[in-house]
N, C-alpha and C. Protein backbone atom coordinates (compact mmCIF):
# COMPACT_ATOMS: atom_id res chain seq x y z
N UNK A 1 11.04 -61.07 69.46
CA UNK A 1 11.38 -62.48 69.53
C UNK A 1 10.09 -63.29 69.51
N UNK A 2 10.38 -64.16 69.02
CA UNK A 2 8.99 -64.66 68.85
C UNK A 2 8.68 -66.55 69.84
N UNK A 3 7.46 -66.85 70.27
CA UNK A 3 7.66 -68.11 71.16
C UNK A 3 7.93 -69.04 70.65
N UNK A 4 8.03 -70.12 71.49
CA UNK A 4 8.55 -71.08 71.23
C UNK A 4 7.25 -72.42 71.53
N UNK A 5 7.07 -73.23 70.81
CA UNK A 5 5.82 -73.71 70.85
C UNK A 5 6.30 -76.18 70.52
N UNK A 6 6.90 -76.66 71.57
CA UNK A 6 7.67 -77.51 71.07
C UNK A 6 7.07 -78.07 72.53
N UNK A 7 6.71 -79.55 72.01
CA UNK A 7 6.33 -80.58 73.24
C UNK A 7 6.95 -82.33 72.65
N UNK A 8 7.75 -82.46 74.24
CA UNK A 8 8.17 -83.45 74.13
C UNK A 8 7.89 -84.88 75.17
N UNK A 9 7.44 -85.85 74.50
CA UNK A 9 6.85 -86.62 75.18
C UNK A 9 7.22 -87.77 75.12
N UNK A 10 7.41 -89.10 76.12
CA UNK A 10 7.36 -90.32 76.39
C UNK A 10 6.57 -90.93 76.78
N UNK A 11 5.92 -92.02 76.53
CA UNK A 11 4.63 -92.50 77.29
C UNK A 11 4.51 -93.76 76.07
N UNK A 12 2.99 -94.38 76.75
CA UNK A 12 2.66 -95.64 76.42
C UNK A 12 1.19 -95.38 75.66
N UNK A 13 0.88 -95.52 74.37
CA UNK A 13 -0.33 -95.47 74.04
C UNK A 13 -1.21 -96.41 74.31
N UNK A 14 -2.41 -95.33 74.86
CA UNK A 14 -3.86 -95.80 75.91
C UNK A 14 -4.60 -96.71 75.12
N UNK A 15 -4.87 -96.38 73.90
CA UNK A 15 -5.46 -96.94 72.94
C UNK A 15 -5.20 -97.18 71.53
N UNK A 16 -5.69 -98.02 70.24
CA UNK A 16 -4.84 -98.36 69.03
C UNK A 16 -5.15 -97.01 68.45
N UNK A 17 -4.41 -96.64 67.84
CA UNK A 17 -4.52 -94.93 66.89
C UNK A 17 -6.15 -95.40 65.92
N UNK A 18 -6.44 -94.21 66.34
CA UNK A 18 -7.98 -94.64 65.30
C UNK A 18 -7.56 -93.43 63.86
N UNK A 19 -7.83 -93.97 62.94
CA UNK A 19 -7.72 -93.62 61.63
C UNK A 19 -8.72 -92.86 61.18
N UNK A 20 -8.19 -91.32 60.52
CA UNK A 20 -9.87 -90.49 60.71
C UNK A 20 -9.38 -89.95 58.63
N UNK A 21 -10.74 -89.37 57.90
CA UNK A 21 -10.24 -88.45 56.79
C UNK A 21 -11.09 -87.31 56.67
N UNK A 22 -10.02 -85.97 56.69
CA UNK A 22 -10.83 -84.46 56.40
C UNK A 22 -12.02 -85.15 55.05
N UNK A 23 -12.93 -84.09 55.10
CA UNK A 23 -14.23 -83.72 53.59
C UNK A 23 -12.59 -83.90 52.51
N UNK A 24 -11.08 -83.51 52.69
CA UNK A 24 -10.58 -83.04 51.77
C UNK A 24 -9.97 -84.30 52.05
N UNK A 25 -10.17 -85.19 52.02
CA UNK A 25 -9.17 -86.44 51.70
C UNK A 25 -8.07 -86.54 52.40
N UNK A 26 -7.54 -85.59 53.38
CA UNK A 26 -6.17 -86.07 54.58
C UNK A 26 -6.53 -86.60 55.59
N UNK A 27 -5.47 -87.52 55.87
CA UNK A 27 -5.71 -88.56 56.89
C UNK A 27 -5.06 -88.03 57.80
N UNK A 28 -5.54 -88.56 58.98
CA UNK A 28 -5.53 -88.05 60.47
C UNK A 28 -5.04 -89.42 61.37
N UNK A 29 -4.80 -89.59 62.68
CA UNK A 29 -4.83 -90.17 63.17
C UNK A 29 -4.85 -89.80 64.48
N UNK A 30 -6.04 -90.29 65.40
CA UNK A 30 -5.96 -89.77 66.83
C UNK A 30 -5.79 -90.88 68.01
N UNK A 31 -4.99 -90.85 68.96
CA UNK A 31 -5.10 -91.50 70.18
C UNK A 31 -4.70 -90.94 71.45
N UNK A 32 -4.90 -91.46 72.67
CA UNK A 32 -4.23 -90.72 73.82
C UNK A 32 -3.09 -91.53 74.19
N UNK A 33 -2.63 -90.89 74.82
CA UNK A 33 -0.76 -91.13 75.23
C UNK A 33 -0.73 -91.01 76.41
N UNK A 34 -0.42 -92.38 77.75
CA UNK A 34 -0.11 -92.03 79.25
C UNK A 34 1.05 -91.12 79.12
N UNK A 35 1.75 -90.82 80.39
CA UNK A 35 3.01 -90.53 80.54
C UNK A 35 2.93 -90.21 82.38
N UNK A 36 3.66 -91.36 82.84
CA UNK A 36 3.62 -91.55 84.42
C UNK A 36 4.80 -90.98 85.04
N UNK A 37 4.64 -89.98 85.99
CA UNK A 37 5.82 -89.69 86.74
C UNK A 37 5.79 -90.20 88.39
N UNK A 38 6.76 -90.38 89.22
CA UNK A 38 6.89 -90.84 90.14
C UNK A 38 7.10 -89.61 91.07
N UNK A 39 6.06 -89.43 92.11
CA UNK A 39 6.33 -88.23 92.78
C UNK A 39 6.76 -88.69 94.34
N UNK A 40 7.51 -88.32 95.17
CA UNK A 40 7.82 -88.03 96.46
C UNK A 40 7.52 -87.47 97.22
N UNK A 41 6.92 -87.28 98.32
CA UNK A 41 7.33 -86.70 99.19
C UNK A 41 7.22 -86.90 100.82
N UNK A 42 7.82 -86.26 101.53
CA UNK A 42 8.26 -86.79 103.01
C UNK A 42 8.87 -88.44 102.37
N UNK A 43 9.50 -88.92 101.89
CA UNK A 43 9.45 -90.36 101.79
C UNK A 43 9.19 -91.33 101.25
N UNK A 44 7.59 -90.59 100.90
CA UNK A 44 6.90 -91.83 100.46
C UNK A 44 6.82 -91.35 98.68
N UNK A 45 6.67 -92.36 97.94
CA UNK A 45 6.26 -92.24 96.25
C UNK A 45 4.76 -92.66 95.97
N UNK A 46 4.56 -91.84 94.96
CA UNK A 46 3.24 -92.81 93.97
C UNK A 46 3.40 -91.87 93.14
N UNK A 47 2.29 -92.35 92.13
CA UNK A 47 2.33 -92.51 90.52
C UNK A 47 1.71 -91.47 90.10
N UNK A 48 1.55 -90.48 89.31
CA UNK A 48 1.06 -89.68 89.04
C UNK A 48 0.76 -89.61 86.95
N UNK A 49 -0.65 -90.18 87.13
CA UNK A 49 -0.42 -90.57 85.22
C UNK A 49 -1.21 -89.43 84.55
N UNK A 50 -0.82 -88.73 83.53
CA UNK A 50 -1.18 -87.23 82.84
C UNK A 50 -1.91 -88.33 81.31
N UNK A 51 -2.73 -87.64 81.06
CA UNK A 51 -3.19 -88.47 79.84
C UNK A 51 -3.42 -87.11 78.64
N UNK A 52 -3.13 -87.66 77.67
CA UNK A 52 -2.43 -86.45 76.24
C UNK A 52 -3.56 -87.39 75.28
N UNK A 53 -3.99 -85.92 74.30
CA UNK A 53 -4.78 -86.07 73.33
C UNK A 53 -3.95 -86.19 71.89
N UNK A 54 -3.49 -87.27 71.95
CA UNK A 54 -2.68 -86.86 70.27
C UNK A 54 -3.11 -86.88 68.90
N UNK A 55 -2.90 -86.41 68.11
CA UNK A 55 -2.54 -85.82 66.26
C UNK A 55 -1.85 -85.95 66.05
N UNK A 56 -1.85 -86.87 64.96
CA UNK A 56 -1.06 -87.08 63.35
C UNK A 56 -1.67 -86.49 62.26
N UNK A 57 -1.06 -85.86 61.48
CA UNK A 57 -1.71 -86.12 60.25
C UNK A 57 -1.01 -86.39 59.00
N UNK A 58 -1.20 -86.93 57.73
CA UNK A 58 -0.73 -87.30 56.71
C UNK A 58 0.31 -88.55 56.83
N UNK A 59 1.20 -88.56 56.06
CA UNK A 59 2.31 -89.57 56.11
C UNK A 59 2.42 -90.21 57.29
N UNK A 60 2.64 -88.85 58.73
CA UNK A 60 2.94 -89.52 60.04
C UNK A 60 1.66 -90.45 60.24
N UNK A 61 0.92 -89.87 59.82
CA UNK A 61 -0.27 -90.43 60.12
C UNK A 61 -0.51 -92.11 59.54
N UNK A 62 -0.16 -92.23 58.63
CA UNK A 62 -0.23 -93.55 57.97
C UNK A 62 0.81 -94.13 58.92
N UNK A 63 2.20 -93.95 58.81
CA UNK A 63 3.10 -94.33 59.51
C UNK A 63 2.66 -95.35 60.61
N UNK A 64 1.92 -94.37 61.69
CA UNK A 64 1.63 -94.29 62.69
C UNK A 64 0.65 -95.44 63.14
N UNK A 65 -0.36 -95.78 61.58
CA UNK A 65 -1.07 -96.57 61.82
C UNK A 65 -0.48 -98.62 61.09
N UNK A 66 0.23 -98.18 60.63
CA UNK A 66 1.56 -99.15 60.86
C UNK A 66 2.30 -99.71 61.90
N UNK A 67 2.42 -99.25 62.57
CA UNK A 67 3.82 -98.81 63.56
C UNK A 67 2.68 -99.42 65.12
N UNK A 68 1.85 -98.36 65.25
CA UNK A 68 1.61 -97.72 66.68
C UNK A 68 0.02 -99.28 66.94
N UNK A 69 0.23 -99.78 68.46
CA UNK A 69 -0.95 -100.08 69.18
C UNK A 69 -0.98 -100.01 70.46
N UNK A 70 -1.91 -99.78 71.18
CA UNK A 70 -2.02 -99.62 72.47
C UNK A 70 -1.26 -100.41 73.21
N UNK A 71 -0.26 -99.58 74.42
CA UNK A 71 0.72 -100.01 74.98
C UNK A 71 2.09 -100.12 74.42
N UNK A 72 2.26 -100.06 73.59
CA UNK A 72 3.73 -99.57 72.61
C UNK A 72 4.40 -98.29 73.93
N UNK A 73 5.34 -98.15 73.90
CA UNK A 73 5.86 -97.09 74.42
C UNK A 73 7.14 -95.99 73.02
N UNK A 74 6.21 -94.97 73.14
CA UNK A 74 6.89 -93.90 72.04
C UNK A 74 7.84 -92.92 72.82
N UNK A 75 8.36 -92.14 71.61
CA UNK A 75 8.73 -90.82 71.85
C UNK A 75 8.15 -90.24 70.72
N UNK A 76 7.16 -88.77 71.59
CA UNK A 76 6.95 -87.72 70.29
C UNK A 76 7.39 -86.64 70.88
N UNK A 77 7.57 -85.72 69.76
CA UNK A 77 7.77 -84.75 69.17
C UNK A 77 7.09 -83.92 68.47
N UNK A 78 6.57 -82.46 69.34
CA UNK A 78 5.23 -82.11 68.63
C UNK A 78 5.02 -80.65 69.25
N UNK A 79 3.89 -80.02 68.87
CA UNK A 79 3.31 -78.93 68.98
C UNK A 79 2.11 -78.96 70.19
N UNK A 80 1.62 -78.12 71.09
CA UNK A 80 0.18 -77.81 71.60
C UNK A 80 -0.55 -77.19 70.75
N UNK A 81 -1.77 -77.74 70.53
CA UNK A 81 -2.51 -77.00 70.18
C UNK A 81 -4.09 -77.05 70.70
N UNK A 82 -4.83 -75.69 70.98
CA UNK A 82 -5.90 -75.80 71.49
C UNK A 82 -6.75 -75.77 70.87
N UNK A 83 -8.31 -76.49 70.61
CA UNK A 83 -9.25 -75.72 69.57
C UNK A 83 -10.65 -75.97 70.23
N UNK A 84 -11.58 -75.37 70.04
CA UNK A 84 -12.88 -75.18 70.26
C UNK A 84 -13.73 -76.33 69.60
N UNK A 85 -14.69 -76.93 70.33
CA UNK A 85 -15.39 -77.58 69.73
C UNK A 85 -17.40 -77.33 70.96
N UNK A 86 -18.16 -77.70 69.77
CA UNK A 86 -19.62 -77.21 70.33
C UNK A 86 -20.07 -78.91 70.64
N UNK A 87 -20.36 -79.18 71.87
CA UNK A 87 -20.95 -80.58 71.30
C UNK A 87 -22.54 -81.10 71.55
N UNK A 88 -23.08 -81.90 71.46
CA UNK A 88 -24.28 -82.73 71.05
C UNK A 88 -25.47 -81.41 72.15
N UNK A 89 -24.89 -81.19 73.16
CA UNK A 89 -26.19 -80.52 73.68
C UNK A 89 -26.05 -79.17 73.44
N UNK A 90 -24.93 -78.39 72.89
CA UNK A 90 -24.80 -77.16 72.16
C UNK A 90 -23.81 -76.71 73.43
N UNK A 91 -22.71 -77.12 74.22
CA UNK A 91 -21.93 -76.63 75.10
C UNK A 91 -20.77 -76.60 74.75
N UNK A 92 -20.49 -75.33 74.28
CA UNK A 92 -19.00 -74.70 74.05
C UNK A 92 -17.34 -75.31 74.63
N UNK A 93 -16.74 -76.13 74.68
CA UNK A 93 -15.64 -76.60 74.91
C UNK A 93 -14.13 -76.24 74.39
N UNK A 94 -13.39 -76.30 74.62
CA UNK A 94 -11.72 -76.50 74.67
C UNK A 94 -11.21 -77.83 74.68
N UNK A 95 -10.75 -77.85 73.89
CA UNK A 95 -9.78 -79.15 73.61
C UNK A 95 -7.97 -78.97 73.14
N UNK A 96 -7.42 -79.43 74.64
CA UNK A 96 -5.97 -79.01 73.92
C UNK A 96 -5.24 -80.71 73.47
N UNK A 97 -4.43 -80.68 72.19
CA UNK A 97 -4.28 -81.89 71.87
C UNK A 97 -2.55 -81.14 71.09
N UNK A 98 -1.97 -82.47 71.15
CA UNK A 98 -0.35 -82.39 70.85
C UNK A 98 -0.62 -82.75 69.21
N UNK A 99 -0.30 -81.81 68.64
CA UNK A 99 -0.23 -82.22 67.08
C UNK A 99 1.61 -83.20 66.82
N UNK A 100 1.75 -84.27 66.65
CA UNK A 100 2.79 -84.64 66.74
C UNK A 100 3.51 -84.76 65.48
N UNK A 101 4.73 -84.39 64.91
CA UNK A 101 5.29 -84.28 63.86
C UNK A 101 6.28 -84.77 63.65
N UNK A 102 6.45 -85.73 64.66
CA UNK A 102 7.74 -87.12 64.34
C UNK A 102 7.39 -88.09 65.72
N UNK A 103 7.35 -89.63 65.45
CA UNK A 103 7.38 -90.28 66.87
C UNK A 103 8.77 -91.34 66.58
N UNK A 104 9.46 -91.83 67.92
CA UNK A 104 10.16 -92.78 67.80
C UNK A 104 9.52 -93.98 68.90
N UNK A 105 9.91 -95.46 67.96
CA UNK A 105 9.60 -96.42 68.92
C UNK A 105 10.21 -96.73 69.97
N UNK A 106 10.21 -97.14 71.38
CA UNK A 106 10.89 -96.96 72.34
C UNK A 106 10.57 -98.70 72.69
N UNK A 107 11.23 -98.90 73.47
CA UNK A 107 11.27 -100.05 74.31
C UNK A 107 11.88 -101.45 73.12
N UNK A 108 11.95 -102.54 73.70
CA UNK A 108 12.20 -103.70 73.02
C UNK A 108 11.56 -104.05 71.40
N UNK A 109 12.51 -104.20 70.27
CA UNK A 109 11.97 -104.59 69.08
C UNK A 109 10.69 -105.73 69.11
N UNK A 110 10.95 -106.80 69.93
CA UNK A 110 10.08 -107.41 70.08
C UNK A 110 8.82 -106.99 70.86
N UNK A 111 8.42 -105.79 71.19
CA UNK A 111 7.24 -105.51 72.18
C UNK A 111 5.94 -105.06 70.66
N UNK A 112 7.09 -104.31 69.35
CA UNK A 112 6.41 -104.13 68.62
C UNK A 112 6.44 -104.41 66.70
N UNK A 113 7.61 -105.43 67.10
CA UNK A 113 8.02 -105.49 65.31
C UNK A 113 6.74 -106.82 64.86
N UNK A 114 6.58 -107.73 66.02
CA UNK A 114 5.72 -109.10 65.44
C UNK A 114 4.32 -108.61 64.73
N UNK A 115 3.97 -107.25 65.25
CA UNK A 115 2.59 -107.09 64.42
C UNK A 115 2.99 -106.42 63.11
N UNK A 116 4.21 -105.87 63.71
CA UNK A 116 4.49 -104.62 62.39
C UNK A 116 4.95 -105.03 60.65
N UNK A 117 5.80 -106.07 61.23
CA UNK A 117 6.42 -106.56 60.29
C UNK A 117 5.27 -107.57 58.94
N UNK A 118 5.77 -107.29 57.88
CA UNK A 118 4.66 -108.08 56.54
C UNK A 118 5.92 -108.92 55.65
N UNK A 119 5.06 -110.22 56.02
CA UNK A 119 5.46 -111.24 55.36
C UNK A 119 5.60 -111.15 53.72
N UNK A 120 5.08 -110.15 53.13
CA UNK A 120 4.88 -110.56 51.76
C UNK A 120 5.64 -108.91 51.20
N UNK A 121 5.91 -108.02 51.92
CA UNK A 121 6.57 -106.87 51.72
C UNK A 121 8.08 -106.61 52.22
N UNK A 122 8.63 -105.13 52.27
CA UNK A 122 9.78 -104.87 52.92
C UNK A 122 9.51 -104.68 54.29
N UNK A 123 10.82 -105.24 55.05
CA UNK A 123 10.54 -105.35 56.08
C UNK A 123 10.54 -103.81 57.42
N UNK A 124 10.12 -103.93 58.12
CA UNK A 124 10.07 -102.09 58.71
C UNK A 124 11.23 -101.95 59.61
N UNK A 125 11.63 -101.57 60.13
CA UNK A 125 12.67 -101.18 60.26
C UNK A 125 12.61 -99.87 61.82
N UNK A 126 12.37 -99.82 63.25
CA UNK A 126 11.85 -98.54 64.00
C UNK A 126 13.17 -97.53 63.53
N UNK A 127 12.38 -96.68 63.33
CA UNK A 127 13.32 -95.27 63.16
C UNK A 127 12.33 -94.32 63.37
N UNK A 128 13.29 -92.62 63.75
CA UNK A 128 12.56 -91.58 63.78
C UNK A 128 11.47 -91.35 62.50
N UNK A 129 10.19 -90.89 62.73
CA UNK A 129 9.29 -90.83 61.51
C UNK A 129 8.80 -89.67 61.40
N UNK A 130 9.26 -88.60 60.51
CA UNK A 130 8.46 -87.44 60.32
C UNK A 130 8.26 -86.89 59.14
């Protein structure tokens, strides 16, 4: 049997998706994603906020940079994935980041259609995007 490798997420993006391109011409898009849970105990609550490394790439990726700015609240749909990176002083690292392969817009049309929408094109429309 083989695993199962599927992450599902709600949250508010931290920052506007920054727009990246491979040497090979595919577009990327990276940002981080809150996602706050409310914890208990004896009584009392507080906030507990997890912060996510996200990936797009291609179509979603354009999509995404349409669609998505900091503080929007999404739903994705996506993969873990971990990868190695060496950086500036030569120290070996791990980086785990959600490759995401569909997002939906969440919350009020108006929190995100006024930027989205183009006066001189078709108009957008939130739906699932993958």
């Amino acid at each position: 049997m083989s695993g199962i490798n599927k992450v599902i997420l709600i949250g508010h993006l931290g920052k506007d998706p920054e727009l990246k391109e491979t040497e090979g011409g595919v577009s990327l898009v990276m940002f981080t994603l809150a996602t706050t849970e409310y914890i208990g105990k004896h009584g009392s609550r507080h906030e507990q906020t997890e912060w996510h490394n996200i990936v797009m790439w291609r179509s979603v990726a354009e999509r995404a940079m349409k669609l998505l700015k900091k503080g929007i609240l999404i739903h994705i749909a996506g993969k873990c994935k971990t990868r190695s990176i060496t950086d500036s002083s030569g120290t070996h690292q791990y980086i785990t980041e959600i490759i995401a392969e569909s997002f939906t817009l969440l919350g009020r049309p108006n929190d995100f259609m006024a930027d989205a929408l183009v006066t001189d094109g078709p108009k957008i429309t939130p739906t699932i995007i993958s």
